[in-house]
C-alpha atoms as a PDB file:
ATOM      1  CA  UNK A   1     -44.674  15.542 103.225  1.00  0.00           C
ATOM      2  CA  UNK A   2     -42.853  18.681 102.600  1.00  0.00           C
ATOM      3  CA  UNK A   3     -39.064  18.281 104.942  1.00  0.00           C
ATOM      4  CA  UNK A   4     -39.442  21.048 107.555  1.00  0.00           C
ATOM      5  CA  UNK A   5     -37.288  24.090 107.466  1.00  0.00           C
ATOM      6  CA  UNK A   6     -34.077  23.143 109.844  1.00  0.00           C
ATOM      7  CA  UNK A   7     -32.460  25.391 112.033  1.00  0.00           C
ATOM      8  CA  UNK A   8     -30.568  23.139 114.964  1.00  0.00           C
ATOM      9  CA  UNK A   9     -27.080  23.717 113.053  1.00  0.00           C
ATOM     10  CA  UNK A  10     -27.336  27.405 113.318  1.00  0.00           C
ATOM     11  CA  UNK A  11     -29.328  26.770 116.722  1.00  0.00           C
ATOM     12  CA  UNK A  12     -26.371  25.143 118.145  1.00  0.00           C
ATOM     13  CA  UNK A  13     -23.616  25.717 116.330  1.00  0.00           C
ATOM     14  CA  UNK A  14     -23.703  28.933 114.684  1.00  0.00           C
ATOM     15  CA  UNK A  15     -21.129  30.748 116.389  1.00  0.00           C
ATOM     16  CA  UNK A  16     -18.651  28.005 116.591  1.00  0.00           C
ATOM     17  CA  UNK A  17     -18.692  26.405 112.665  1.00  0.00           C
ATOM     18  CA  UNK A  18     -21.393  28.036 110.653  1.00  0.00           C
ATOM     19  CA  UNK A  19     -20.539  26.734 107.542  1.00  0.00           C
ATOM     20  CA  UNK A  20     -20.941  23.355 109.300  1.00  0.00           C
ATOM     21  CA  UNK A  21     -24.367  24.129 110.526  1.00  0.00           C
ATOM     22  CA  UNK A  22     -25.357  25.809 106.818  1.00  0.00           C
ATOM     23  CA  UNK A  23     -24.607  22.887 104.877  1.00  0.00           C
ATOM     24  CA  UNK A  24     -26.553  20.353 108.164  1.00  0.00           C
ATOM     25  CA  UNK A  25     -29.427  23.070 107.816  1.00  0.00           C
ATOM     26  CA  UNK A  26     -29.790  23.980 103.875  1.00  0.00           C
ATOM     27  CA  UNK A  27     -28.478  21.096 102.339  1.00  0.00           C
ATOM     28  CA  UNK A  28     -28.578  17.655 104.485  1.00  0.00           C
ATOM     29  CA  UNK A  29     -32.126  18.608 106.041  1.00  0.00           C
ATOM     30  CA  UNK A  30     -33.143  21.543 103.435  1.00  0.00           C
ATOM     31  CA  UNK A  31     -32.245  19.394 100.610  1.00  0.00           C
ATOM     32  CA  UNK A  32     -31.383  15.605 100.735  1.00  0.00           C
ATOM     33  CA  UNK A  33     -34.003  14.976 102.922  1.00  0.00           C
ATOM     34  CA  UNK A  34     -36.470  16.917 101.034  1.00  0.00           C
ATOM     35  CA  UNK A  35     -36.324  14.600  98.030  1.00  0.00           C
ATOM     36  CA  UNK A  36     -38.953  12.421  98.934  1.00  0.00           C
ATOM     37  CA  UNK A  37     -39.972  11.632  95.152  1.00  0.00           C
ATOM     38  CA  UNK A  38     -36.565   9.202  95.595  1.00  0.00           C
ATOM     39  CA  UNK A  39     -37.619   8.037  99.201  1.00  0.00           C
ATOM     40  CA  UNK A  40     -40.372   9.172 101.927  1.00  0.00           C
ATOM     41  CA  UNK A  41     -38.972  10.759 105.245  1.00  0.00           C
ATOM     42  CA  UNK A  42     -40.213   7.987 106.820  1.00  0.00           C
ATOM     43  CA  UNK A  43     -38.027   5.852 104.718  1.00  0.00           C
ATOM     44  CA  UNK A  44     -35.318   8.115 105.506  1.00  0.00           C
ATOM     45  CA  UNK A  45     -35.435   8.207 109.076  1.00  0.00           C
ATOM     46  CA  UNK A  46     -35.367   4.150 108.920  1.00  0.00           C
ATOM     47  CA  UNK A  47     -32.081   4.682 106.913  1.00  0.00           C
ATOM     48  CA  UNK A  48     -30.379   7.220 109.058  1.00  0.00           C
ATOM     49  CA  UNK A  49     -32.188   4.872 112.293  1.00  0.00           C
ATOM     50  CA  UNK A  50     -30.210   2.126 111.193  1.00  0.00           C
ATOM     51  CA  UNK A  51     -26.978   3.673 109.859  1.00  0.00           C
ATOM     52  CA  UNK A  52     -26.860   5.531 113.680  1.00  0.00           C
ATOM     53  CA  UNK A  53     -27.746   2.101 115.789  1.00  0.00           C
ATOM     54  CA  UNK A  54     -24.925   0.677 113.470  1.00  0.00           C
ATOM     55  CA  UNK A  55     -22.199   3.011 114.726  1.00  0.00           C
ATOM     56  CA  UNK A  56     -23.269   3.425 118.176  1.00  0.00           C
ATOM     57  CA  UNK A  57     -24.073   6.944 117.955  1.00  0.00           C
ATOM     58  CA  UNK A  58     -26.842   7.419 120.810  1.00  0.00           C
ATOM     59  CA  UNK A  59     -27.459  11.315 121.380  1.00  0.00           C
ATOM     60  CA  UNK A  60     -28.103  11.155 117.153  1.00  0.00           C
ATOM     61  CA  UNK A  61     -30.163   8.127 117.559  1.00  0.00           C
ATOM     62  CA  UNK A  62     -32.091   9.351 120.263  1.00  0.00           C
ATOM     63  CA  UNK A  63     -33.090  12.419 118.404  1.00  0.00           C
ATOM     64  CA  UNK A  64     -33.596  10.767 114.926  1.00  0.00           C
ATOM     65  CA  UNK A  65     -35.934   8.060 117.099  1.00  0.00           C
ATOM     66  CA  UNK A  66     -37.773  11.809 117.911  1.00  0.00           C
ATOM     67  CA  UNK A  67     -37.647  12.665 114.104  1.00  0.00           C
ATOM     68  CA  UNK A  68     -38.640   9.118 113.002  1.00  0.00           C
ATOM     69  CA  UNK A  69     -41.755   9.309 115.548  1.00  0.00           C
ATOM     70  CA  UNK A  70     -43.288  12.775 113.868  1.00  0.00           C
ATOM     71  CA  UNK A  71     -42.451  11.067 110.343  1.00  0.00           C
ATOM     72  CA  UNK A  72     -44.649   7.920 111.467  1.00  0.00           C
ATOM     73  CA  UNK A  73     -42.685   5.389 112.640  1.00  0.00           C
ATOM     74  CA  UNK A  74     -44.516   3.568 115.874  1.00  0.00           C
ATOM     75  CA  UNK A  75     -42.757   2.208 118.626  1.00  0.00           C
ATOM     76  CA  UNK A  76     -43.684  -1.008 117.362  1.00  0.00           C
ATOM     77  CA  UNK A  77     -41.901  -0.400 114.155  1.00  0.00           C
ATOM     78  CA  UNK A  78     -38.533   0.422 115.792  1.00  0.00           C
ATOM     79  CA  UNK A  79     -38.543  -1.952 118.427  1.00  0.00           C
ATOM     80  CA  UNK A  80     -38.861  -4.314 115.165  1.00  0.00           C
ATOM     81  CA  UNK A  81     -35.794  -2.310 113.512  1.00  0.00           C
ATOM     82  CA  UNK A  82     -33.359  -3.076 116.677  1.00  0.00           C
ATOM     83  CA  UNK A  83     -34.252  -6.117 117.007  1.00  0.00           C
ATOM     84  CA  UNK A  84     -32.970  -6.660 113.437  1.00  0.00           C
ATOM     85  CA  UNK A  85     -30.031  -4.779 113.045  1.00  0.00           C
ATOM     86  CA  UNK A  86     -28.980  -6.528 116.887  1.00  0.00           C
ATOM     87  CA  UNK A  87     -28.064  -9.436 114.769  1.00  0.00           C
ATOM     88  CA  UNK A  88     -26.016  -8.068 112.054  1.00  0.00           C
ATOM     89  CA  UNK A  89     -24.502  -4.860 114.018  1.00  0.00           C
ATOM     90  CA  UNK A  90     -24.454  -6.045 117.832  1.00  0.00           C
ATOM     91  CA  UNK A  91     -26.430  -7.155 120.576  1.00  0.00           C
ATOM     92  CA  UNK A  92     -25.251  -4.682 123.302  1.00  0.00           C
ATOM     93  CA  UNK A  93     -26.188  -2.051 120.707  1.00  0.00           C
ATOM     94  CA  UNK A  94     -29.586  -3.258 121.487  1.00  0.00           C
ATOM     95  CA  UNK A  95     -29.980  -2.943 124.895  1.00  0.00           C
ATOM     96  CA  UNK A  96     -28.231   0.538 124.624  1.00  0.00           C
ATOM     97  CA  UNK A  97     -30.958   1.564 121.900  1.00  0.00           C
ATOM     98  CA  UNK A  98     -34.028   0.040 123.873  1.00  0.00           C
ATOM     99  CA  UNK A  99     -34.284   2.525 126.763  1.00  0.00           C
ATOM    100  CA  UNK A 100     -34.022   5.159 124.190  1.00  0.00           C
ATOM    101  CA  UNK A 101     -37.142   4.082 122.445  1.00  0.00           C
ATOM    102  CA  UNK A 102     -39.073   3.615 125.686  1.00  0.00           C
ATOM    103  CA  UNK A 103     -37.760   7.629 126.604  1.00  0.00           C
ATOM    104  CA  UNK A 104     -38.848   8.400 123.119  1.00  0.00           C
ATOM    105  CA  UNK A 105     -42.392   6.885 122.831  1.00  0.00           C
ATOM    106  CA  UNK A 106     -43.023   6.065 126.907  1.00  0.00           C
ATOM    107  CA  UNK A 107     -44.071   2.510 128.298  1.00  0.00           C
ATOM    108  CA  UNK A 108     -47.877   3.110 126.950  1.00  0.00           C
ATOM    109  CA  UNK A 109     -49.319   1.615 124.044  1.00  0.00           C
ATOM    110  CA  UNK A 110     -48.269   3.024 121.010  1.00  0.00           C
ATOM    111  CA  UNK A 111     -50.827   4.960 118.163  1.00  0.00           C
ATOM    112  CA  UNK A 112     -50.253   1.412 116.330  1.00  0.00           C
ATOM    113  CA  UNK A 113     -52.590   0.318 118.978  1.00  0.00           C
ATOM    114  CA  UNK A 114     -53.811   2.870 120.921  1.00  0.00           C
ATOM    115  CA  UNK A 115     -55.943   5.920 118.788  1.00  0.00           C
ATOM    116  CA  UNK A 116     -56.125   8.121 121.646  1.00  0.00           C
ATOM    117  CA  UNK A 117     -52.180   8.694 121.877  1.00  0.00           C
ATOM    118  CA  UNK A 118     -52.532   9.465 118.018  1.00  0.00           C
ATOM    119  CA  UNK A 119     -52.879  13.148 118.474  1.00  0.00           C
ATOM    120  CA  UNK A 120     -53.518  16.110 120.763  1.00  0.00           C
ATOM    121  CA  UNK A 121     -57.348  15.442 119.036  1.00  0.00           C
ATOM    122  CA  UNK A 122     -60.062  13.763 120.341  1.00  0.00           C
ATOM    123  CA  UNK A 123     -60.902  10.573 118.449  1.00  0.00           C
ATOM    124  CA  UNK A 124     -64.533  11.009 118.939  1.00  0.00           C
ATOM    125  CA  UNK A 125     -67.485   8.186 118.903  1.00  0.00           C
ATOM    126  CA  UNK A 126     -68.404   5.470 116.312  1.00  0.00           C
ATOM    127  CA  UNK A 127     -68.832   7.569 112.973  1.00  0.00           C
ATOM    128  CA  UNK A 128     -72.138   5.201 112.409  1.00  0.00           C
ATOM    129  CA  UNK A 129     -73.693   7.581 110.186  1.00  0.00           C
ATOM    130  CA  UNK A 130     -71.548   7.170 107.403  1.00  0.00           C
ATOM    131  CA  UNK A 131     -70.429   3.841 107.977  1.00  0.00           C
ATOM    132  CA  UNK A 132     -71.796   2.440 104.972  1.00  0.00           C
ATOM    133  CA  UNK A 133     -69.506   4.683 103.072  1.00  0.00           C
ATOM    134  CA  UNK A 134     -66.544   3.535 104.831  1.00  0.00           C
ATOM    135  CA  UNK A 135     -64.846  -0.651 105.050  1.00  0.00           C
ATOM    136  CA  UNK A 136     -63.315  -0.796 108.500  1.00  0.00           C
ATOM    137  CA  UNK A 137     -64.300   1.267 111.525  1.00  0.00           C
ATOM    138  CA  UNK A 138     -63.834   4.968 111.845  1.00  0.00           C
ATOM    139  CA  UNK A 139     -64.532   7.532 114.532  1.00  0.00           C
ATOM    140  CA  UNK A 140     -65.869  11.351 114.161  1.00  0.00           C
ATOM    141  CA  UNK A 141     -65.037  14.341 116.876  1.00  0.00           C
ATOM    142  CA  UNK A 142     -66.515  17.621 115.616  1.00  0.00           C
ATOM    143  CA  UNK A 143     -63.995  20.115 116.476  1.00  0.00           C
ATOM    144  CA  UNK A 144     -65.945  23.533 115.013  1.00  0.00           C
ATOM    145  CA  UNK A 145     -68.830  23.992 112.986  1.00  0.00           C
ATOM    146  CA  UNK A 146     -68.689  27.849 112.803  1.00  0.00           C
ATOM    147  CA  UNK A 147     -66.920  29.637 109.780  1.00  0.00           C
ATOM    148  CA  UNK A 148     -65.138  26.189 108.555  1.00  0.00           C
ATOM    149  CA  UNK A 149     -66.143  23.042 109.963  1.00  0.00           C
ATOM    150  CA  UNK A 150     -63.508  21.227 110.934  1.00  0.00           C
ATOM    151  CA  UNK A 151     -63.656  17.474 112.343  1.00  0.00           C
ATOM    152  CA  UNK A 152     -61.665  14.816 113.348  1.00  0.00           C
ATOM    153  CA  UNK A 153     -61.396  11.782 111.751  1.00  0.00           C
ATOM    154  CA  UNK A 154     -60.059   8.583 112.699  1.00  0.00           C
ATOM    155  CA  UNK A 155     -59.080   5.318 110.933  1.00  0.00           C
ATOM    156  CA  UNK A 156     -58.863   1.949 112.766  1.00  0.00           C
ATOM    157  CA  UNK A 157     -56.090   0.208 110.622  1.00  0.00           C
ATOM    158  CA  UNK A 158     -57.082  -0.950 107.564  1.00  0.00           C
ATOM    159  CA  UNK A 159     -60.079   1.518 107.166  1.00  0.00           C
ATOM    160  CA  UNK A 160     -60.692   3.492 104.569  1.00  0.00           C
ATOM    161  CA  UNK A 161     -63.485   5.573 102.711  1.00  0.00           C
ATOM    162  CA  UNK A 162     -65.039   4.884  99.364  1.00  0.00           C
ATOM    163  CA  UNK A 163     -64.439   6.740  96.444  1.00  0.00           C
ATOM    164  CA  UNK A 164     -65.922   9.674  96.580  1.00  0.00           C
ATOM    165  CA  UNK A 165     -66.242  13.620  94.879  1.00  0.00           C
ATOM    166  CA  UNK A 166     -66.892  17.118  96.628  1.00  0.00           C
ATOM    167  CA  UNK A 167     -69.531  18.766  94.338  1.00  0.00           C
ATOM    168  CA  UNK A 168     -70.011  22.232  94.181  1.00  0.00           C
ATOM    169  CA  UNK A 169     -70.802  24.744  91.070  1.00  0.00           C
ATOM    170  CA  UNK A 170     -68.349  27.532  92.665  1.00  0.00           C
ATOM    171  CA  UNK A 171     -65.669  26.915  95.193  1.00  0.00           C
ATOM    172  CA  UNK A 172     -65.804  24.057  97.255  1.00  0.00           C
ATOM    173  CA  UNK A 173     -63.892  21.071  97.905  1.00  0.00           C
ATOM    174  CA  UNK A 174     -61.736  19.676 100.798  1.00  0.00           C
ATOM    175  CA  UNK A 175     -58.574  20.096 102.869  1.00  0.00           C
ATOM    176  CA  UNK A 176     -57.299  17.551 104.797  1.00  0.00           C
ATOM    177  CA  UNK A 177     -54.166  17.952 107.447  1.00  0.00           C
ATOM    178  CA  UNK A 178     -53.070  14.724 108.740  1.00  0.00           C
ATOM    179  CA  UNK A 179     -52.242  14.497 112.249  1.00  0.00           C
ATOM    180  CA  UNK A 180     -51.635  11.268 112.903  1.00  0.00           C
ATOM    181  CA  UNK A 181     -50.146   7.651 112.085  1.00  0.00           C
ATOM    182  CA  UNK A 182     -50.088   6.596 108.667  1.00  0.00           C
ATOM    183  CA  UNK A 183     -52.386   6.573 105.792  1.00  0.00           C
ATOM    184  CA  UNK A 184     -53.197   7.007 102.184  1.00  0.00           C
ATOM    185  CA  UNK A 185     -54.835   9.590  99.985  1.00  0.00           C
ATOM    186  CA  UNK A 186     -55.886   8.871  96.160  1.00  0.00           C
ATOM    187  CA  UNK A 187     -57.362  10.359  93.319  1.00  0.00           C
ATOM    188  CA  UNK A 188     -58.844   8.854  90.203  1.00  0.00           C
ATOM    189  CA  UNK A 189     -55.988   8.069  87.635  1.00  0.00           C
ATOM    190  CA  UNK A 190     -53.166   8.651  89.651  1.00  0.00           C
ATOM    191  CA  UNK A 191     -50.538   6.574  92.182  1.00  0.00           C
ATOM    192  CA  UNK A 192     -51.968   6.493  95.578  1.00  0.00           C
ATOM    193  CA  UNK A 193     -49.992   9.221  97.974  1.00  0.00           C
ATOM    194  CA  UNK A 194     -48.549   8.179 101.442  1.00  0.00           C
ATOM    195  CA  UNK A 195     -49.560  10.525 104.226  1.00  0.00           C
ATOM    196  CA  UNK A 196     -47.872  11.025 107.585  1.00  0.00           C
ATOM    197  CA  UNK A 197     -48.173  13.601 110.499  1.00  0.00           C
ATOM    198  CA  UNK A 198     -48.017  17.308 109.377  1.00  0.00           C
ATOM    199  CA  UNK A 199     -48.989  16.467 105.383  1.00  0.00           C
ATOM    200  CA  UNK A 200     -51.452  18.457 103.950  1.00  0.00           C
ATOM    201  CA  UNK A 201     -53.827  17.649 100.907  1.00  0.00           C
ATOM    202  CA  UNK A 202     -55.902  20.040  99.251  1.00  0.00           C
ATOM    203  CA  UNK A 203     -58.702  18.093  97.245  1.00  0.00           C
ATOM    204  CA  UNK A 204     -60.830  20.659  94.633  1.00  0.00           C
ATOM    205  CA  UNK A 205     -63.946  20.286  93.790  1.00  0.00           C
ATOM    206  CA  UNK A 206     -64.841  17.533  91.436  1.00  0.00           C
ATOM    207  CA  UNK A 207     -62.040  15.259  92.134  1.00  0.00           C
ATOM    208  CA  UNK A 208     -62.921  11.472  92.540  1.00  0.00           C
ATOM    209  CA  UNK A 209     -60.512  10.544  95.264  1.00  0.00           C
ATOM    210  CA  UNK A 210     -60.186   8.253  98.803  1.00  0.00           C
ATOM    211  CA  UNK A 211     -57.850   8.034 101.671  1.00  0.00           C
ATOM    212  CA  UNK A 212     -57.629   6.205 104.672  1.00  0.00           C
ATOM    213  CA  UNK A 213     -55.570   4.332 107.534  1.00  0.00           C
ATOM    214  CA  UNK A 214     -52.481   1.893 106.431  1.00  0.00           C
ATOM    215  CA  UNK A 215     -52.934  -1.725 106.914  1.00  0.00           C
ATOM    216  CA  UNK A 216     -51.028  -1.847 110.167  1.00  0.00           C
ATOM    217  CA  UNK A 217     -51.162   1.763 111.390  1.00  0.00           C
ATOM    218  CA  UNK A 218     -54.137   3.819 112.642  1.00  0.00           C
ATOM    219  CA  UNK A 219     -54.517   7.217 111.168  1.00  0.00           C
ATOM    220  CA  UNK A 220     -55.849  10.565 111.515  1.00  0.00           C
ATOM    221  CA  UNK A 221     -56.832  13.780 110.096  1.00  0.00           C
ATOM    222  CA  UNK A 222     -58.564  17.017 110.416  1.00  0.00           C
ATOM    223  CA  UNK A 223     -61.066  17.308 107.433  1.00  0.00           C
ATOM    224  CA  UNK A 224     -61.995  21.035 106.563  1.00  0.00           C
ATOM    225  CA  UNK A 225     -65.106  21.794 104.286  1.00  0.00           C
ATOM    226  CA  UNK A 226     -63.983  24.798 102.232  1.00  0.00           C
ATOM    227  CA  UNK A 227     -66.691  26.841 101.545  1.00  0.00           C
ATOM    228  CA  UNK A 228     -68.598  26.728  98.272  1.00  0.00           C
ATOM    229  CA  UNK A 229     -71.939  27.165  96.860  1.00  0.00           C
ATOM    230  CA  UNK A 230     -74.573  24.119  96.049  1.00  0.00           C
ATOM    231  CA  UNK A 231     -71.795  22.087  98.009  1.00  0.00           C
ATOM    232  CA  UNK A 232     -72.424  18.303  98.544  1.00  0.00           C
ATOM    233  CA  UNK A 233     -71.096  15.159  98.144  1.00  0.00           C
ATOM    234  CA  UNK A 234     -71.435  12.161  95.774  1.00  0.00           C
ATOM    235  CA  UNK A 235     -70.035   8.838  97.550  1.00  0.00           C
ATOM    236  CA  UNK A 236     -68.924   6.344  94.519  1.00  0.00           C
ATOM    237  CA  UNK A 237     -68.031   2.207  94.822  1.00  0.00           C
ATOM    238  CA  UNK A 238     -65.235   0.806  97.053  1.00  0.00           C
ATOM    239  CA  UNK A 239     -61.999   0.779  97.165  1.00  0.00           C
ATOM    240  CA  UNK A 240     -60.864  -2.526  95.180  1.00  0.00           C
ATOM    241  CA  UNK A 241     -59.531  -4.596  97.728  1.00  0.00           C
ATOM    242  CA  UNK A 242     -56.497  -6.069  95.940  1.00  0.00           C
ATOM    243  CA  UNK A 243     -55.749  -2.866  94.642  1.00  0.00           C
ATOM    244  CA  UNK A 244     -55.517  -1.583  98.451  1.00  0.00           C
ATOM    245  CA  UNK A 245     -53.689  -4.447  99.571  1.00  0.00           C
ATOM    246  CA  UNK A 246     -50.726  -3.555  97.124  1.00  0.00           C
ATOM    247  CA  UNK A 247     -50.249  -0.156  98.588  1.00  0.00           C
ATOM    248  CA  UNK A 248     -51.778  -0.326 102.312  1.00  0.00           C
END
């Protein structure tokens, strides 16, 4: 996932130090955290999580608890996080940091549990038609069928697809913008991707690939057929399950 373009230096500080909100903007956000072939930004909001909770600094914790919550982190996750570093950084710490989480994700379940608080998507009913393609449950919600379908689809954790490949002899081929919780994507040959909220994959014609839900997250994305001619699809073996359980 690409680091999105930062603007709350200039936002906020622009008039007062804007060399100070440049380098937050351009370089901290624009480039160190943009280097995700070294570590994910869900890795890095852990980091920065933990290096904030360490130093007490709550108004930056609160908002990187925010950032760490559109990278994928669930409430679960950094409940687990405090309740760790409350041991080697201080247990007061804690019970500052709590309320923040519960202001940050509310006192609901969680889209670790919960796949209707994934997205602003519906998750749709039992996708029984292709189950036979799929190990786990998943869900289907039809969102348009007219110019470019475009559906919903939902992962229980755990779930994911089988291999598969888009056919088509011109054009073709798949899009997929994740919108939720935390999965995988894969193609034949190559390291399996990780994919959080706001990634997009573009999948070509005539690529073997999978992806699917992590082994303790749900997940979702919007699939989009991209239009193509003599388009259809050829659904392959399953996912080898010790090869998921080394990456899921």
């Amino acid at each position: 996932m690409t680091a999105k373009k930062q603007t709350a230096g200039r936002d906020n500080l622009g008039d007062l130090a804007p060399q100070f909100a440049q380098l937050n903007d351009d370089v901290l956000f624009g480039e160190v955290w943009s280097r995700e072939e070294q570590l994910s930004l869900r890795d890095r909001s852990m980091i920065t999580i933990a290096a904030l909770f360490s130093a007490g600094l709550y108004p930056q914790l609160k908002s990187h608890l925010n950032l760490g919550k559109t990278h994928g982190i669930t409430k679960q996750e950094a409940v687990e996080i405090v309740t760790q570093l409350a041991f080697y950084c201080g247990w007061p710490k804690a019970w500052s940091t709590f309320p923040l989480i519960r202001e940050v994700y509310g006192d609901g379940e969680d889209a670790a549990t919960d796949p209707a608080g994934l997205s602003a998507f519906p998750v749709g009913e039992k996708n029984d038609a292709f189950a036979q393609y799929f190990i786990g449950q998943s869900y289907l919600a039809p969102l348009s069928t007219r110019q470019v379908p475009v559906f919903n689809v939902t992962f229980e954790p755990g779930c994911r697809n089988n291999w598969h490949i888009h056919h088509a002899s011109k054009g073709g081929g798949q899009m997929l913008i994740c919108v939720g919780g935390r999965g995988w994507y894969q193609e034949w040959g190559r390291e399996a991707r990780a994919l959080c909220p706001g990634d997009v994959v573009n999948i070509p014609a005539g690529v073997k690939h999978w992806h699917g839900a992590a082994r303790d997250s749900w997940f979702q994305h919007l699939a989009l057929e991209v239009p193509g001619e003599d388009s259809r699809t050829e659904w392959c073996e399953p996912v080898d399950g010790e090869q998921y359980s080394k990456i899921g």
